[in-house]
Protein backbone atom coordinates (compact mmCIF):
# COMPACT_ATOMS: atom_id res chain seq x y z
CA UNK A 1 4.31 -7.78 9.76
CA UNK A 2 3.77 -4.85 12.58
CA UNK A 3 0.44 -4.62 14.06
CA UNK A 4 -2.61 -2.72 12.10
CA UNK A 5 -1.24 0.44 12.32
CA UNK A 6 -1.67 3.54 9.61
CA UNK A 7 -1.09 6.78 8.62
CA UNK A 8 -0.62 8.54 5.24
CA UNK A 9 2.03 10.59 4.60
CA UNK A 10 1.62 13.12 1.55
CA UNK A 11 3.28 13.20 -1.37
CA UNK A 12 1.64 17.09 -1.43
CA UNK A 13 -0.45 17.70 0.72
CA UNK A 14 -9.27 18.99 10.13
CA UNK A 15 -10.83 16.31 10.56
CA UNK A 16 -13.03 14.78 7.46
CA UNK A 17 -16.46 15.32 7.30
CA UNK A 18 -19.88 14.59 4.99
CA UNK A 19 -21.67 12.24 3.20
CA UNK A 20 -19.42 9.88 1.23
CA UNK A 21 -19.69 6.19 0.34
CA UNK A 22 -16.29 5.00 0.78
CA UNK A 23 -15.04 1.45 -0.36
CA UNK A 24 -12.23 -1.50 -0.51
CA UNK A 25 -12.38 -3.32 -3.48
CA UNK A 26 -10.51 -6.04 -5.67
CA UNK A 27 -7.87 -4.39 -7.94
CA UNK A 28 -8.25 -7.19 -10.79
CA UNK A 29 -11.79 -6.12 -10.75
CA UNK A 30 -11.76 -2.73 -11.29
CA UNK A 31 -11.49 -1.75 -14.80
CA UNK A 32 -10.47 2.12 -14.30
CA UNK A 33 -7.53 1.74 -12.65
CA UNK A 34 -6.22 -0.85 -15.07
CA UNK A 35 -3.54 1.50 -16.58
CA UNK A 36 -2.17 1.88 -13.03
CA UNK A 37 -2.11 -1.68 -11.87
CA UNK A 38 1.07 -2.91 -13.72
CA UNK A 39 3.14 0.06 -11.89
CA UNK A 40 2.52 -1.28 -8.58
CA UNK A 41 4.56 -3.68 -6.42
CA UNK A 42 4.80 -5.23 -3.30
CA UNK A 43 7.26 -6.07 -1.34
CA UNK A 44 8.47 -9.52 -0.06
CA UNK A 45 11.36 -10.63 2.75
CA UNK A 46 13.97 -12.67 0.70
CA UNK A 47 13.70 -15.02 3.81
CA UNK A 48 9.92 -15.83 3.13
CA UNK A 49 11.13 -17.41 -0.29
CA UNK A 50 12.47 -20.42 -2.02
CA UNK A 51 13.85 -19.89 -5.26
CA UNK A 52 12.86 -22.81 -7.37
CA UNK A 53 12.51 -23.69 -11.39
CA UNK A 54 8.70 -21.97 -11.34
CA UNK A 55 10.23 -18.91 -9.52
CA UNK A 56 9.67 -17.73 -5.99
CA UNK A 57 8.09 -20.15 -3.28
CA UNK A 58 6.73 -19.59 -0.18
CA UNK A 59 4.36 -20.68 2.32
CA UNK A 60 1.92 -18.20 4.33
CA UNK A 61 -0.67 -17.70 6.47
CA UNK A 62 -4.42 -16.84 5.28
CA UNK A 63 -6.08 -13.68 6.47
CA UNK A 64 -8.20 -15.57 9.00
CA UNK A 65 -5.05 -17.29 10.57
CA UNK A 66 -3.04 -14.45 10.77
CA UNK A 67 -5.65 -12.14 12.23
CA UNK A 68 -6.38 -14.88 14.77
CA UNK A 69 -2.93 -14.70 16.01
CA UNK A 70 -2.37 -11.18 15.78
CA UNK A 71 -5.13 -9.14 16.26
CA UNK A 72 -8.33 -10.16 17.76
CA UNK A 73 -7.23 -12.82 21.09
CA UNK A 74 -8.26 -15.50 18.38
CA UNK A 75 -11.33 -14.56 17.35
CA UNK A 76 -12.08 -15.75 13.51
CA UNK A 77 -13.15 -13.65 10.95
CA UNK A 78 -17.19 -13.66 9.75
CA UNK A 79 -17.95 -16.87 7.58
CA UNK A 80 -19.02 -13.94 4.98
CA UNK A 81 -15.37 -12.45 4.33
CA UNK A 82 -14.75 -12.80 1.21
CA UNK A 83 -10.48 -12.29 1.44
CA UNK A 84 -10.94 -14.61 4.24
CA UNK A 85 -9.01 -17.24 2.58
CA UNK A 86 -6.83 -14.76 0.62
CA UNK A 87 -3.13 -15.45 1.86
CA UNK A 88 -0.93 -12.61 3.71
CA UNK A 89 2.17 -12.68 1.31
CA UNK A 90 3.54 -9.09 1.58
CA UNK A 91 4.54 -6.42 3.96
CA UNK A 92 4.44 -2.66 1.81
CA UNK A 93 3.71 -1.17 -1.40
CA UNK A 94 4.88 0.46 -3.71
CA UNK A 95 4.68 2.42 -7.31
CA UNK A 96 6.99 2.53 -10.19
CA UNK A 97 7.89 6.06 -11.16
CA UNK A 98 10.94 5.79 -13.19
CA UNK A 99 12.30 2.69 -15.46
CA UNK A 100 13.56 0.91 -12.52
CA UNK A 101 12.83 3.25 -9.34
CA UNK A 102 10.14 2.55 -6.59
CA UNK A 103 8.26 4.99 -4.47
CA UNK A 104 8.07 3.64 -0.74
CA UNK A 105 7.62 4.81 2.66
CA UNK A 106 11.06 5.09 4.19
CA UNK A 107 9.91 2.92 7.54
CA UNK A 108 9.55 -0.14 5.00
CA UNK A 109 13.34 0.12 3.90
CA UNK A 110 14.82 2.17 6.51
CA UNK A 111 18.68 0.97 5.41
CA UNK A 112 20.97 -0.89 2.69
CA UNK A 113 20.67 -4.14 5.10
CA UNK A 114 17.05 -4.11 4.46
CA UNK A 115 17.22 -3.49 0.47
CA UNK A 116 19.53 -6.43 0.36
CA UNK A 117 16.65 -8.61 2.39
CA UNK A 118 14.07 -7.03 -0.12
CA UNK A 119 12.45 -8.29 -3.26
CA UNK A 120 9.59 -6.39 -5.18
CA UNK A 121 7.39 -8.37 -7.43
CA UNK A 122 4.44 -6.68 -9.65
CA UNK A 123 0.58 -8.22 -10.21
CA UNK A 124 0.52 -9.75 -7.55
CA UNK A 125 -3.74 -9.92 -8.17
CA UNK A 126 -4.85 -13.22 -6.60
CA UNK A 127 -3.75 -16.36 -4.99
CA UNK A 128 -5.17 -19.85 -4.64
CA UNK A 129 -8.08 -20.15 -2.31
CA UNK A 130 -7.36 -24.07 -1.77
CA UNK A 131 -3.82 -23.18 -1.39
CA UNK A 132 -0.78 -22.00 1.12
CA UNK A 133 1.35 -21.79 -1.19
CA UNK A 134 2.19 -18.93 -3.79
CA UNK A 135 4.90 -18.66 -6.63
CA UNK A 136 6.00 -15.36 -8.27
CA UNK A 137 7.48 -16.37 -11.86
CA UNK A 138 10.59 -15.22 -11.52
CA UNK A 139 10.23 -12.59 -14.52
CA UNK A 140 7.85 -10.32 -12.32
CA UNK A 141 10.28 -10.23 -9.41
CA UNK A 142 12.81 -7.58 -8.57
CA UNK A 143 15.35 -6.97 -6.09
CA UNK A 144 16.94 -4.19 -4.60
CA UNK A 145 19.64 -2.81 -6.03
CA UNK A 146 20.15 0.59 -3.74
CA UNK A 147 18.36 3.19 -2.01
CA UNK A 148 18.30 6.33 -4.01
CA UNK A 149 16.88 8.77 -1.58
CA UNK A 150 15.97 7.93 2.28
CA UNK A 151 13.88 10.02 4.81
CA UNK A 152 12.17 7.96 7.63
CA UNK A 153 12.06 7.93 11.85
CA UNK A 154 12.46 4.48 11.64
CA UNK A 155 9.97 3.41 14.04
CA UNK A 156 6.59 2.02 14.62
CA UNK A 157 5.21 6.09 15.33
CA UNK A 158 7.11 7.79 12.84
CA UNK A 159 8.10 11.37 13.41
CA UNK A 160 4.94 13.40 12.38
CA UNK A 161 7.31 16.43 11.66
CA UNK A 162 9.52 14.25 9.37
CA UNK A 163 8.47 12.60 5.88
CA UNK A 164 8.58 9.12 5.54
CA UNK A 165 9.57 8.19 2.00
CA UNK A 166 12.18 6.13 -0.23
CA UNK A 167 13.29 5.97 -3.84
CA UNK A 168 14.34 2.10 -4.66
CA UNK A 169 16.65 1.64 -7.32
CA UNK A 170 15.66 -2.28 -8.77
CA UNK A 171 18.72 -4.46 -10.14
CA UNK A 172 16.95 -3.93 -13.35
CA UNK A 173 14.22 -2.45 -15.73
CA UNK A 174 10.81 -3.00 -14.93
CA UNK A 175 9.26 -4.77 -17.70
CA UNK A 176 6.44 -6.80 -18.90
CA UNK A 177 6.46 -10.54 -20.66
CA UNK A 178 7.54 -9.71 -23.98
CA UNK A 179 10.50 -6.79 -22.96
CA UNK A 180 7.87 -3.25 -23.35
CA UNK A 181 8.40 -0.87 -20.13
CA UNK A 182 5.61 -1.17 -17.52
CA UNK A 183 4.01 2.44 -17.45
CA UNK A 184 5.88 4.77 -15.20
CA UNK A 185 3.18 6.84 -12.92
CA UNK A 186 3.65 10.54 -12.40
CA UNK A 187 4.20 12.34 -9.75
CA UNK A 188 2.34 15.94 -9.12
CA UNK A 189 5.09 18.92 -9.43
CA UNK A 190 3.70 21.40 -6.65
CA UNK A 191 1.95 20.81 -3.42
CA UNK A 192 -2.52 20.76 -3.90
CA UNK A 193 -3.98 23.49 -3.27
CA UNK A 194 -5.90 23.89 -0.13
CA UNK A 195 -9.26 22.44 0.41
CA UNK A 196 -10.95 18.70 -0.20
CA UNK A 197 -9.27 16.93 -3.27
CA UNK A 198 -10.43 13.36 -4.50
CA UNK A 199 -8.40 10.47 -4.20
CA UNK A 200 -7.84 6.91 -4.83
CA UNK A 201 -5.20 4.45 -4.02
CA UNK A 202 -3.64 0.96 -4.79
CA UNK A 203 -1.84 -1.80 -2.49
CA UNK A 204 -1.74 -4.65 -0.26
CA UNK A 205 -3.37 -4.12 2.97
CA UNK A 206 -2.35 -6.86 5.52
CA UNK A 207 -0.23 -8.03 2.67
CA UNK A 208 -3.22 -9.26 0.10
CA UNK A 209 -3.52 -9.31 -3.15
CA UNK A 210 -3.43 -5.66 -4.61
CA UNK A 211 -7.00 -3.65 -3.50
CA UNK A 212 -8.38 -0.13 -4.41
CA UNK A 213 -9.41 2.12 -1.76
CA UNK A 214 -11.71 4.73 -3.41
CA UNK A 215 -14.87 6.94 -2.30
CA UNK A 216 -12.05 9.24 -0.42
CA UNK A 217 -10.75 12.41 0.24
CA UNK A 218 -7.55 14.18 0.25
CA UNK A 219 -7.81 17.44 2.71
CA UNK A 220 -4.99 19.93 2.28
CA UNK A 221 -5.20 22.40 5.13
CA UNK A 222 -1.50 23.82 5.43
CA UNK A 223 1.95 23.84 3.76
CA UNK A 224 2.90 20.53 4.81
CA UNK A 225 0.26 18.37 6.45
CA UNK A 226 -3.32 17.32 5.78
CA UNK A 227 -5.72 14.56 6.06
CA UNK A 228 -7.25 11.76 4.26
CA UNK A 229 -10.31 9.60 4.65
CA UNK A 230 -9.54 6.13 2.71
CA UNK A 231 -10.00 2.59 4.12
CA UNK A 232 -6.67 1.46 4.50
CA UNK A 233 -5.07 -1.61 6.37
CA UNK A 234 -1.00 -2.04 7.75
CA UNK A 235 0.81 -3.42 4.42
CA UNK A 236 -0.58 -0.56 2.80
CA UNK A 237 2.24 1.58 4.06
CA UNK A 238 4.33 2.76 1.10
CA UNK A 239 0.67 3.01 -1.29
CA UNK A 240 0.34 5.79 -3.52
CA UNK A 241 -2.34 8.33 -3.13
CA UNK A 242 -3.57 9.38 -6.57
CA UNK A 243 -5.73 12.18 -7.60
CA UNK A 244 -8.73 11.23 -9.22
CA UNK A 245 -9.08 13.84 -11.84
CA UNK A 246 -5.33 13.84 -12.88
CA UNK A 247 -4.64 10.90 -11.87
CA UNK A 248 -0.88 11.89 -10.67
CA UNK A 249 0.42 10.88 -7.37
CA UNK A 250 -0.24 13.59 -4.32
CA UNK A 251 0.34 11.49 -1.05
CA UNK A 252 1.93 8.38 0.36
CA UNK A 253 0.57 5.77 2.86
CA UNK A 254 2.86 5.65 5.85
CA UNK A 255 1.48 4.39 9.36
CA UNK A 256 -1.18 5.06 12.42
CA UNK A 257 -3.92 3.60 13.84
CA UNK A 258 -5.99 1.02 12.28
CA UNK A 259 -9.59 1.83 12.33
CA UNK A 260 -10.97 -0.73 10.05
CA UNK A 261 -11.62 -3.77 11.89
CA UNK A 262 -14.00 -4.68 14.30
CA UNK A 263 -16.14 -7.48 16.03
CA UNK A 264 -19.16 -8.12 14.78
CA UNK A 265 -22.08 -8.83 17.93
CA UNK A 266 -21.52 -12.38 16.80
CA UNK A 267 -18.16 -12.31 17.86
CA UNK A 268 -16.81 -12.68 14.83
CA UNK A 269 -14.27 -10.33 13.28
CA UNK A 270 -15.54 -8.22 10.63
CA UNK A 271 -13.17 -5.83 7.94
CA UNK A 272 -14.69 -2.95 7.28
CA UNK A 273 -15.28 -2.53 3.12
CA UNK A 274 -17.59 0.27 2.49
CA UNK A 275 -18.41 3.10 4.27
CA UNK A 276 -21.64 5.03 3.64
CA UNK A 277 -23.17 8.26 5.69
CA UNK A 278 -21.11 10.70 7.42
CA UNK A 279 -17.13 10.22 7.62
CA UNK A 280 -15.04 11.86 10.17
CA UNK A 281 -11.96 10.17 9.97
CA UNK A 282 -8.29 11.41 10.37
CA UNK A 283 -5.69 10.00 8.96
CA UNK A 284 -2.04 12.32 8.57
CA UNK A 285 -0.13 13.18 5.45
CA UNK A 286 2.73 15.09 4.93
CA UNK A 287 3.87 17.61 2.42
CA UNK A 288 6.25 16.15 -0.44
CA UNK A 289 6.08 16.84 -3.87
CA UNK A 290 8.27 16.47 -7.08
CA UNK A 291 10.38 19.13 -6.17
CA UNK A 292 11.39 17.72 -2.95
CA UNK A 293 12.38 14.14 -4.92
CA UNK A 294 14.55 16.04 -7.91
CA UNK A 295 13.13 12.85 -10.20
């Protein structure tokens, strides 16, 4: 997985500023987006995996190993933490919005190599805390069939005059247990207007189990670019940005910088959950709405 690095790239469309309590919470424990959690997926390298009777196998690192390593000159994460022990399984996200189609950021599929090296699996919710092992059943589990649509810089700064998005076709329907569709999420058909919207938005920052970053906004200050103010991690790249009265999809996590972690004067590393007070915060998005996908 690349370093911490974010931006958000907008579905539709300066700096942030005022009094907002902004937060990074457990997905299985919030109870209004539940409708929304079965649409989204995360993705997994083929090459991580084992492909065994139970499903798909593989062994990982926990958050507090792999930010050790990679981020903070081996400094471990507060004994507070509570995803300290929460293992780092994927690398993007992404949201169902067609019977088998996936929207991405382009960066975390850039070619047809990479779809074939791609799986997509959906609750992925929690894993074992005594555990470094975790098994997708193979049911919830999806691989890539094509690339519909592709626009991405391919690179670890995209192009900030370029959109960064991909349609995934999966080998198959996306579908619960028992055969019923999962729920298809919609995408808004013109750009927001301008001004502050708010927004939510679903994935797997540093590749954890599925989180909601809420308390945000969405500001839309031109025809194709704005800002947004969520808590996001890397591994959220390819996250929907939803708007929280219609609840459609206006935006799309891509990449920049991280601005969520930090050591603690215990010299201990600390994630950053909630922010409360004043937020001036800038994180890019880029115009792209319904029209520009033809779904």
């Amino acid at each position: 997985m690349n370093k911490l690095f974010l931006i958000v790239i907008l579905l539709i469309s300066s700096s942030i500023c005022g009094a907002q309590t902004l937060s990074l919470s457990e997905a299985k424990d919030n109870i209004s987006v539940r409708s929304i959690i079965p649409s989204i997926a995360v993705q997994l390298s083929i090459y991580d995996f084992n492909k065994t009777m139970e499903g798909y196998s593989g062994r990982f690192e926990s958050l507090d190993e792999y930010l050790r390593v990679q981020e903070t000159n081996y400094l471990p994460l507060s004994p507070t933490e509570i995803m300290k022990e929460q293992l780092t399984v994927g690398h993007c996200s992404a949201t169902l919005v067609g019977k088998r189609t996936l929207l991405t950021a382009g960066h975390c599929i850039p070619t047809q190599s990479h779809c074939k090296g791609a799986l997509w699996a959906f609750d992925y919710l929690e894993t074992s805390p005594s555990s470094m092992t975790h098994v997708f059943p193979k049911n919830k589990v999806y691989s890539c069939k094509k690339i519909k649509r592709l626009s991405s810089s391919y690179s670890l700064f995209p192009n900030l005059e370029k959109p960064d998005y991909a349609l995934v076709i999966l080998d198959r329907d996306a579908v619960f247990e028992d055969g019923t569709a999962r729920p298809i999420q919609k995408i808004a058909n013109e750009p927001v207007s301008l001004g502050e919207h708010p927004v939510f938005s679903l994935g797997f920052p540093i590749g954890l189990p599925m989180k909601v970053s809420s308390g945000g906004v969405l500001k839309a200050s031109g025809k194709d670019f704005g800002k947004t103010n969520l808590i996001l991690y890397g591994g959220s790249s390819g996250s929907a940005i939803f708007d929280m009265n219609s609840r459609t999809i206006i935006g799309l996590v891509s990449s920049g910088p991280n601005q969520e972690v930090f050591v603690s004067e215990e010299n201990f590393l600390v994630l950053r959950h909630r922010w409360e007070g004043e937020v001036d915060r800038e994180l890019n998005v880029f115009l792209l709405s319904n029209k520009i996908l033809n779904l």
